[in-house]
N, C-alpha and C. Protein backbone atom coordinates (compact mmCIF):
# COMPACT_ATOMS: atom_id res chain seq x y z
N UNK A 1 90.07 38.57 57.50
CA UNK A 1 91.04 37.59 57.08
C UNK A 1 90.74 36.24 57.73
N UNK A 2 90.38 36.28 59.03
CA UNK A 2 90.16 35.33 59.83
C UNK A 2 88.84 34.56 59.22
N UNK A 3 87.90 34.56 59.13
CA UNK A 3 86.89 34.49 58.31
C UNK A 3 87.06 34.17 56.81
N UNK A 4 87.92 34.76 55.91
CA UNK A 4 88.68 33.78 54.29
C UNK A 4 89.07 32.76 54.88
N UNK A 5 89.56 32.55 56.05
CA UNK A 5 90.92 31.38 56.11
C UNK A 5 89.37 29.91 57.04
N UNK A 6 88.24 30.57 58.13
CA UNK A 6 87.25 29.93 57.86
C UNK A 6 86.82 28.94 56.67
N UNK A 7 86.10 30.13 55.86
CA UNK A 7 85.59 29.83 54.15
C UNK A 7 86.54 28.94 53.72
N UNK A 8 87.89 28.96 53.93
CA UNK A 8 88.74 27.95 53.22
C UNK A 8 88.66 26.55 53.65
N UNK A 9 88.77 26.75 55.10
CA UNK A 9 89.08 25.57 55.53
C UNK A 9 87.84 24.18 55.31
N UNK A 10 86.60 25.31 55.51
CA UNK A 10 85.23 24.62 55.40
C UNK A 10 84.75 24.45 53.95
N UNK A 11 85.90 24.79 53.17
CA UNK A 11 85.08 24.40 51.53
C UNK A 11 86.40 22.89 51.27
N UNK A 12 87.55 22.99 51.86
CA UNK A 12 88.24 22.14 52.14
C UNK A 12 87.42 20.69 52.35
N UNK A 13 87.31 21.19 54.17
CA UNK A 13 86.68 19.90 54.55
C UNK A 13 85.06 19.48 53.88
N UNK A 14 85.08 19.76 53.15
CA UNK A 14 83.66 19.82 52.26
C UNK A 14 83.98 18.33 51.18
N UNK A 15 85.08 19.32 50.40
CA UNK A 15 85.61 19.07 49.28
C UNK A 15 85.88 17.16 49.26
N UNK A 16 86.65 17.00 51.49
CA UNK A 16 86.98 15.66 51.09
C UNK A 16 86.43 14.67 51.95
N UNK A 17 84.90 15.33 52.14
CA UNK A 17 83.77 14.53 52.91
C UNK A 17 83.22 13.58 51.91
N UNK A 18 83.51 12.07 52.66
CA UNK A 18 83.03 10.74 51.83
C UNK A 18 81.56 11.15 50.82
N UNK A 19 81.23 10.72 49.97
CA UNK A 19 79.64 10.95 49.42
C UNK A 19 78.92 10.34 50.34
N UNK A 20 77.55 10.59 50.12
CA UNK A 20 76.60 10.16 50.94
C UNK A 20 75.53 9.27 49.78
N UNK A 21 76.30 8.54 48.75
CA UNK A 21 75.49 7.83 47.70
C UNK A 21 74.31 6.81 48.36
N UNK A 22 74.30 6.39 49.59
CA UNK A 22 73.14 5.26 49.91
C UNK A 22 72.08 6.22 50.95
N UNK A 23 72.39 7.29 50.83
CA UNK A 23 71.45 8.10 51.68
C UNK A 23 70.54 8.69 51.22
N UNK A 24 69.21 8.72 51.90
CA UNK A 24 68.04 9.08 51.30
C UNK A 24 67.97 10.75 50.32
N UNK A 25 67.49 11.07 49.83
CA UNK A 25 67.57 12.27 48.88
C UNK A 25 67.45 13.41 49.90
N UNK A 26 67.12 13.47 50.81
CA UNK A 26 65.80 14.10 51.77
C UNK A 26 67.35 14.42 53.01
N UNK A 27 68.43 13.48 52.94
CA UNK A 27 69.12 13.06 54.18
C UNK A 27 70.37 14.31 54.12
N UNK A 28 70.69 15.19 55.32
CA UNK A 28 71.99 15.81 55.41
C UNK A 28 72.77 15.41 55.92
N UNK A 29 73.73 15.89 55.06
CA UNK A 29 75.71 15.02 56.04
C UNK A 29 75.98 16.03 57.16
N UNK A 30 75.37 17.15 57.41
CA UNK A 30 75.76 18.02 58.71
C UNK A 30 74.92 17.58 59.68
N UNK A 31 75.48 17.56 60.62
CA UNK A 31 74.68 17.31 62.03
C UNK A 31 74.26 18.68 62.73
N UNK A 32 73.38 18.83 63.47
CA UNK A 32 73.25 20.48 63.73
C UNK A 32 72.59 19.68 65.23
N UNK A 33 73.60 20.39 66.39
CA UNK A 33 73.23 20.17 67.57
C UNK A 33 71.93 21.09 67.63
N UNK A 34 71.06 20.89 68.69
CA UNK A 34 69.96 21.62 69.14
C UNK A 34 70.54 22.67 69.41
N UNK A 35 69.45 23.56 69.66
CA UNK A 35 69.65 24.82 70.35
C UNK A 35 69.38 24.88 71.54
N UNK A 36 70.29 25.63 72.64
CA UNK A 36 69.80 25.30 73.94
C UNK A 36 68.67 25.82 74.50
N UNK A 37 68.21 25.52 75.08
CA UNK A 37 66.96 26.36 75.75
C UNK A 37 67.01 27.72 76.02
N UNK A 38 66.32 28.60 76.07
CA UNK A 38 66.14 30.13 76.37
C UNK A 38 65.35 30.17 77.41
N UNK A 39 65.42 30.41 78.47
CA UNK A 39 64.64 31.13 79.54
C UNK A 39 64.30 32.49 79.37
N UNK A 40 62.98 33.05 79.12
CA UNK A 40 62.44 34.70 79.29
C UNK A 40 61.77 34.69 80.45
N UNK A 41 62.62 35.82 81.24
CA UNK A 41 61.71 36.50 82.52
C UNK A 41 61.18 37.74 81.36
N UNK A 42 60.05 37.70 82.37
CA UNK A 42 58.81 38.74 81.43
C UNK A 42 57.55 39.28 82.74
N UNK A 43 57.30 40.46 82.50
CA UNK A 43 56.27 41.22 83.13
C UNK A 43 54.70 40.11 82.38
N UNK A 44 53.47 39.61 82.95
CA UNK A 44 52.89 38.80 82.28
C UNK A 44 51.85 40.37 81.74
N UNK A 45 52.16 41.20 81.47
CA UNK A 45 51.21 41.80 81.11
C UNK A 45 52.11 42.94 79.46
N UNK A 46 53.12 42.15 79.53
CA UNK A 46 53.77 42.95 78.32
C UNK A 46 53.76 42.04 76.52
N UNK A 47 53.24 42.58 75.64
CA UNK A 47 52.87 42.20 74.52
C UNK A 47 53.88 41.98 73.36
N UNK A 48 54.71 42.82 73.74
CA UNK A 48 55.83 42.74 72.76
C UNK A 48 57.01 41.72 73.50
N UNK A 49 57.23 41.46 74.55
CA UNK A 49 57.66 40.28 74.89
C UNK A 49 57.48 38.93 74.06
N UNK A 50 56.00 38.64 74.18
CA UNK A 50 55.70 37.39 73.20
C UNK A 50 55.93 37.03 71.82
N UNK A 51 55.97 38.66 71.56
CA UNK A 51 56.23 38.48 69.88
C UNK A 51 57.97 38.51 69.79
N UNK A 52 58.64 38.60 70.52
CA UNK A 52 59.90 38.29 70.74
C UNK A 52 59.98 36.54 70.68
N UNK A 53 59.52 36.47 72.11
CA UNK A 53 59.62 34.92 71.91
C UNK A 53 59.25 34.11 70.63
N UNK A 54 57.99 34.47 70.16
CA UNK A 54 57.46 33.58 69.10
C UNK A 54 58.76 34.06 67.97
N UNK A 55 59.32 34.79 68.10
CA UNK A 55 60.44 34.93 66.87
C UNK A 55 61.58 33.96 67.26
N UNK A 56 61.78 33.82 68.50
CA UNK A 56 62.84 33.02 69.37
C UNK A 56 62.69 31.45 68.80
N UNK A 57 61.05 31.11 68.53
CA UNK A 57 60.66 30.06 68.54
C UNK A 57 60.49 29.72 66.78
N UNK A 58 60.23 30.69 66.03
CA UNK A 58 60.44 30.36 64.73
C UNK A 58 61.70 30.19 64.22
N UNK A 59 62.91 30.65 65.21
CA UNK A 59 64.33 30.54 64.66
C UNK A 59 64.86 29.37 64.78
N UNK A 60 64.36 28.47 65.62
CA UNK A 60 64.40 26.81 66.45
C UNK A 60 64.87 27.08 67.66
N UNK A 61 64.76 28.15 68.34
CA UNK A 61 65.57 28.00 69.90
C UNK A 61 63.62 27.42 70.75
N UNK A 62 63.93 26.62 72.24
CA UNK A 62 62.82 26.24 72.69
C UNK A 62 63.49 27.19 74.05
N UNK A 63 61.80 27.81 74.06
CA UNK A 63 61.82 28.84 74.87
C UNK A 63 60.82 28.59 76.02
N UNK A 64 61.43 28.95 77.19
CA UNK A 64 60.33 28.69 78.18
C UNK A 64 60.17 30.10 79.14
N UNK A 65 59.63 30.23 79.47
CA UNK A 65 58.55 31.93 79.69
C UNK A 65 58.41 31.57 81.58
N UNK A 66 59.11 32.53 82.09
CA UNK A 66 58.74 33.05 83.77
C UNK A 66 58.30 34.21 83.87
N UNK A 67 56.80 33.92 84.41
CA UNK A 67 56.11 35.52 84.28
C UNK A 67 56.55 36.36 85.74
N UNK A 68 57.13 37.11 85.89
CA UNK A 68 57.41 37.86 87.01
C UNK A 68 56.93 39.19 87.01
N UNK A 69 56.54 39.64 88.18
CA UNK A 69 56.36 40.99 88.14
C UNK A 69 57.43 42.30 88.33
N UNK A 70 58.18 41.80 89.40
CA UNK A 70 59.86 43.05 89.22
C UNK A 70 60.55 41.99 88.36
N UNK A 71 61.05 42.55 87.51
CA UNK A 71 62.21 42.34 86.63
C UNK A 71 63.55 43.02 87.46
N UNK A 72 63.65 43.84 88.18
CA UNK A 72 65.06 44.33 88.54
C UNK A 72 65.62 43.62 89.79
N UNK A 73 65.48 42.21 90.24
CA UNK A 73 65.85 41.42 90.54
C UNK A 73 66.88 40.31 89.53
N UNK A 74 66.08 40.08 88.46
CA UNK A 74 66.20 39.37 87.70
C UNK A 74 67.59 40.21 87.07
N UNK A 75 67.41 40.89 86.62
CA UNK A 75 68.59 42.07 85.83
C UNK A 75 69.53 42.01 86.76
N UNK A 76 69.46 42.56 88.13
CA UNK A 76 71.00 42.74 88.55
C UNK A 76 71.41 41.58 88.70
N UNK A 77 71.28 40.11 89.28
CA UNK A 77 71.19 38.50 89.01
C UNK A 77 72.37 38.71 87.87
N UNK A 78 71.90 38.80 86.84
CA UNK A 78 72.31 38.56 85.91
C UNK A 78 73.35 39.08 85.34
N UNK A 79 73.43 40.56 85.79
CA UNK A 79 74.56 41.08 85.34
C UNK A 79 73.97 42.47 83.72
N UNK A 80 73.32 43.28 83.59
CA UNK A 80 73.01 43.92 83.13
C UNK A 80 73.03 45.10 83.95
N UNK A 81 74.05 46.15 83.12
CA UNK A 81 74.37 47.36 83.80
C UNK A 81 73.02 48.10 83.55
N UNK A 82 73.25 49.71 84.42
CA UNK A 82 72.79 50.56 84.38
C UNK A 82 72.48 51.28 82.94
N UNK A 83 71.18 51.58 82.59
CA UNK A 83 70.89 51.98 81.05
C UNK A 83 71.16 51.12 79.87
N UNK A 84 71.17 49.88 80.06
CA UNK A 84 71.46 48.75 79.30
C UNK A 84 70.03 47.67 78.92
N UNK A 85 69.04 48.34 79.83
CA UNK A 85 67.71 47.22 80.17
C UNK A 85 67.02 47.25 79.25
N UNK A 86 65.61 46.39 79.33
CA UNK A 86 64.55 46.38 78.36
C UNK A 86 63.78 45.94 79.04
N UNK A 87 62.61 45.07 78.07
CA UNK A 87 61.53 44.65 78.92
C UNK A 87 61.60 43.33 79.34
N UNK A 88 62.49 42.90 78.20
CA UNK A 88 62.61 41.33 79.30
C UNK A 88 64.01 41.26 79.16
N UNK A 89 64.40 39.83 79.69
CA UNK A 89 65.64 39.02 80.60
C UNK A 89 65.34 37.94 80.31
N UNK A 90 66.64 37.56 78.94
CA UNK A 90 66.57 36.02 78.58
C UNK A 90 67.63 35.63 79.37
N UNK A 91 68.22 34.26 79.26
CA UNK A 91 69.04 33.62 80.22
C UNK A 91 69.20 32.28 78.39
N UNK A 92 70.21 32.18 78.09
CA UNK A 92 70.97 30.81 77.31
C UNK A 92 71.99 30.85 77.51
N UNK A 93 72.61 29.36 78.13
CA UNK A 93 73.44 29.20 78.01
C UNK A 93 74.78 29.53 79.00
N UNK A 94 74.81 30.00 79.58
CA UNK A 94 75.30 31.05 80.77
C UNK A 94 75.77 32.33 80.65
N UNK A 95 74.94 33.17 79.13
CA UNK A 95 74.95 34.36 79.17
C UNK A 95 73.30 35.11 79.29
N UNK A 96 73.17 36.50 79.26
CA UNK A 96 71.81 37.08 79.70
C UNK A 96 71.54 37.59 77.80
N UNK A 97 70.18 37.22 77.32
CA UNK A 97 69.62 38.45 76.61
C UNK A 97 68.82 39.34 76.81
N UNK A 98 69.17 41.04 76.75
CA UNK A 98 68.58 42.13 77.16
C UNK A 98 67.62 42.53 75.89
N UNK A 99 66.27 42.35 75.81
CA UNK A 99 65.51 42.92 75.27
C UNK A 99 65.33 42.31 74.00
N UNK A 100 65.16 43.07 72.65
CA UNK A 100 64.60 42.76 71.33
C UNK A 100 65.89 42.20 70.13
N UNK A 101 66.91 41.26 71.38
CA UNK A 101 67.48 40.97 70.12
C UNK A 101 67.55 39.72 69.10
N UNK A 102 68.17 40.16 67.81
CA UNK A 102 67.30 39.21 66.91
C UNK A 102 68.05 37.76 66.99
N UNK A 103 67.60 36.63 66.79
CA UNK A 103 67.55 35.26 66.78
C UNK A 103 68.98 34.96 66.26
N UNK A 104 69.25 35.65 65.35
CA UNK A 104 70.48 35.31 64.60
C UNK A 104 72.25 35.76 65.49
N UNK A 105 71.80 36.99 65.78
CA UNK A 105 72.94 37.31 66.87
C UNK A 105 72.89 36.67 67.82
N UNK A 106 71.70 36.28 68.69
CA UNK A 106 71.99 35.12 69.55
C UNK A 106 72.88 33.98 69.04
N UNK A 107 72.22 33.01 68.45
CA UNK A 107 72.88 32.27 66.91
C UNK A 107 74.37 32.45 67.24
N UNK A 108 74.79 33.38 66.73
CA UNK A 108 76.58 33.94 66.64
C UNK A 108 76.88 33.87 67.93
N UNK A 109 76.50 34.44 68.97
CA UNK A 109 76.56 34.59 70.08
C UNK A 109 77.33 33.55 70.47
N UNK A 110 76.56 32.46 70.62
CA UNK A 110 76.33 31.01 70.80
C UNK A 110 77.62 30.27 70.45
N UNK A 111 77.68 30.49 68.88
CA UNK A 111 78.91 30.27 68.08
C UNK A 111 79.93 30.11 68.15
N UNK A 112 80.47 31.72 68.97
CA UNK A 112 81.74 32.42 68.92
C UNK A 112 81.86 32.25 70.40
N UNK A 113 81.14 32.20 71.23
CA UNK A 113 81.66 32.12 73.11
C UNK A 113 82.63 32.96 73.23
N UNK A 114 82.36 34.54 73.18
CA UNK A 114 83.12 35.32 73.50
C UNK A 114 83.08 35.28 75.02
N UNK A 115 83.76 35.91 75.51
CA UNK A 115 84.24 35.93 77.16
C UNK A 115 83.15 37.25 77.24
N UNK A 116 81.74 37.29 78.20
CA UNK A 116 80.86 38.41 77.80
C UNK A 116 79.85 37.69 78.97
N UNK A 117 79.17 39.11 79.68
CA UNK A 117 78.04 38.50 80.17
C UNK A 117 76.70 37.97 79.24
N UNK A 118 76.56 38.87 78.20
CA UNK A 118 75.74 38.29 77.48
C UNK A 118 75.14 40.05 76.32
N UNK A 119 74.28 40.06 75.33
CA UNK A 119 73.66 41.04 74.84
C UNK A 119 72.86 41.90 75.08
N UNK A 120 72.45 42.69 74.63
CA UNK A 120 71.47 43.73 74.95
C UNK A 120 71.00 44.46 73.71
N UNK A 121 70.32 44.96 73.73
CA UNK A 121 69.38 45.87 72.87
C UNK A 121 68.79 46.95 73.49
N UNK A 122 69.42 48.12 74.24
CA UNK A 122 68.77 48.87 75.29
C UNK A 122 67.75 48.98 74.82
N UNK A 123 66.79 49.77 75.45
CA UNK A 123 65.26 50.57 74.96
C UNK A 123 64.32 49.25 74.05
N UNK A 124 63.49 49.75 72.92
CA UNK A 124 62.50 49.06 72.31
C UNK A 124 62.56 49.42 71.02
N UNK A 125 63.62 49.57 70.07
CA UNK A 125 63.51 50.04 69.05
C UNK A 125 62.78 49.53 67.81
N UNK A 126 62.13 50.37 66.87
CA UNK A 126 61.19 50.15 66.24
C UNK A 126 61.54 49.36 64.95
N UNK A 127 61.14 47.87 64.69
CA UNK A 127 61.48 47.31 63.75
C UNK A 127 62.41 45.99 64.41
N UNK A 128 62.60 46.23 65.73
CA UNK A 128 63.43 44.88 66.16
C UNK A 128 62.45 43.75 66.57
N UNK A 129 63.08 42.45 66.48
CA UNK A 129 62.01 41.47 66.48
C UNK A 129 61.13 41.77 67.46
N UNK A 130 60.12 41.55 67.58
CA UNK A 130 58.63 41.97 68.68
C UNK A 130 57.77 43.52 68.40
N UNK A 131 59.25 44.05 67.92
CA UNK A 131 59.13 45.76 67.39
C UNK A 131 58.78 45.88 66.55
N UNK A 132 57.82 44.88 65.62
CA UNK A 132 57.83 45.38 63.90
C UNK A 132 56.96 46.20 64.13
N UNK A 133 57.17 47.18 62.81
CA UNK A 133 56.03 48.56 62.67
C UNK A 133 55.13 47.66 61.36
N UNK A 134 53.92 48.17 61.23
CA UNK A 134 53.30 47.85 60.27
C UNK A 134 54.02 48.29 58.98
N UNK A 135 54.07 49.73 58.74
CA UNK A 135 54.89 49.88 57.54
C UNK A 135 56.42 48.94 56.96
N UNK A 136 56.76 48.08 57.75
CA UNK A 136 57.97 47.76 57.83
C UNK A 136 59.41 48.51 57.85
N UNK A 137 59.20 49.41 58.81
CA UNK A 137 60.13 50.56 59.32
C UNK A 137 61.04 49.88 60.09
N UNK A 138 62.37 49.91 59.75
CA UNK A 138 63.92 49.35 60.97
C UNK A 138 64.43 50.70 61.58
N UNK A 139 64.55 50.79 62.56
CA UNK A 139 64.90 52.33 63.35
C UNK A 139 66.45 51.60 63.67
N UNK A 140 67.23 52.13 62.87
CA UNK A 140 68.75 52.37 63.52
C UNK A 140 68.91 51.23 64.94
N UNK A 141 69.51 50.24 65.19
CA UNK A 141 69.77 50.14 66.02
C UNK A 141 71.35 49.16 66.66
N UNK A 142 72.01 49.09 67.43
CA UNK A 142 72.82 48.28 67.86
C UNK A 142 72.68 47.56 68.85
N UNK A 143 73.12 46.04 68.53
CA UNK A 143 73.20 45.22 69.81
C UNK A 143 74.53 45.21 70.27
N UNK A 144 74.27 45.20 71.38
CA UNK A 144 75.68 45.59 71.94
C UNK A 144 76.51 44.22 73.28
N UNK A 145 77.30 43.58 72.86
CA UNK A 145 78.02 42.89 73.58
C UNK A 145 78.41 43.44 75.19
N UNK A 146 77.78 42.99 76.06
CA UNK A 146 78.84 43.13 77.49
C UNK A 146 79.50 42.48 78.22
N UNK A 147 80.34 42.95 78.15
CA UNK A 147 81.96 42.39 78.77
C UNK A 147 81.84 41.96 80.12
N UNK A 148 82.87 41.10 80.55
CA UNK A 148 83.01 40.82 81.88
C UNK A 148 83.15 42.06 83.14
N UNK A 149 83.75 43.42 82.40
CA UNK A 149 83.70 44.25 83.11
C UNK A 149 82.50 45.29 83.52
N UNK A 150 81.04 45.04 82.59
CA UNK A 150 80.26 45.71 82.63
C UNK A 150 79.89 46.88 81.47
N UNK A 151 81.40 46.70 80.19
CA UNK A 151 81.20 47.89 79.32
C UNK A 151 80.53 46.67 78.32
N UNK A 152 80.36 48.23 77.62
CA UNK A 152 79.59 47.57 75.76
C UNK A 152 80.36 47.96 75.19
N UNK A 153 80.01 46.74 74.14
CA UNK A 153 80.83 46.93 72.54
C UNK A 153 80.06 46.96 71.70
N UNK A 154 79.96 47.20 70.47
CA UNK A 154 79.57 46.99 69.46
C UNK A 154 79.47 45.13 68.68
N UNK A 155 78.52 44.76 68.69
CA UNK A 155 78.35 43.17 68.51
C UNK A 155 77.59 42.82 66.80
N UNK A 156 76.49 44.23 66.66
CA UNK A 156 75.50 44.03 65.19
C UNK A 156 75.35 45.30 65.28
N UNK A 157 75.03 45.67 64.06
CA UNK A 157 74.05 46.71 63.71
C UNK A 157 72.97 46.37 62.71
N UNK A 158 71.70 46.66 62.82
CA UNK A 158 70.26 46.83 62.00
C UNK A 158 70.02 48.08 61.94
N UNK A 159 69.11 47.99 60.66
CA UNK A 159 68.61 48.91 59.84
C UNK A 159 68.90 49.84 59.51
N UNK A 160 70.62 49.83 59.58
CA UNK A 160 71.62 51.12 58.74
C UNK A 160 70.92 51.42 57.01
């Protein structure tokens, strides 16, 4: 419901946005702030890390890469429970991303500023960004929101 009454309001304020008649063909009336920077802590010897990032980086987020060797410094820092980890530890914004999740839930993430330490994607599941299989196989998976208290929620699901 919350979301119709969104759609409404934004086809509204659409509806009674001045024209843009002296503006180039090429020119948009939305402004779109940047994206903030992403920090990845990363093992420098892990492969599917990069192909994470380079997805980070085709979505428009600018990503900058700390090669570390323990990551479980970095993780408890941050606030990522027990059985929640992956291979890397993003940092936007003043929440953490855990592992392979995709560009767009960050995106929302971002959006919505839920009260949350930040996402996760436990494990490496097959088909999540960095994870593609050649066949183009999506293995079931959820990203999962964590709370200020340390639990998960349910935030996305892929490849239902």
């Amino acid at each position: 419901m919350k979301t119709m009454r969104n759609l409404f309001a934004l086809l509204a304020a659409l509806a009674a946005a001045p024209a843009f008649a002296d503006a180039p063909a090429n020119a948009s009336p939305v402004h779109n702030d940047p994206l903030p920077l992403v920090t990845v802590h990363k093992s420098p010897y892990c492969g599917c890390c990069l192909k994470w990032i380079e997805h980070m980086r085709a979505e428009g987020f600018e990503v900058q890469v700390v090669e570390t060797q323990d990551m479980g410094p970095v993780k408890e820092r941050v606030g990522i429970p027990p059985a929640k980890g992956s291979c890397h530890t993003a940092e936007v914004d003043g929440y953490f991303v855990e592992g392979h999740v995709p560009a767009a839930d960050v995106k929302r993430l971002l959006a919505e500023r839920p009260e949350a330490r930040g996402l996760t994607v436990p494990g490496m599941p097959i088909g999540s960004p960095g994870m593609e299989a050649p066949d183009g196989r999506v293995q079931p998976y959820t990203v999962e929101l964590i709370t200020p208290d340390g639990k998960a929620e349910p935030f996305a699901r892929h490849g239902d």
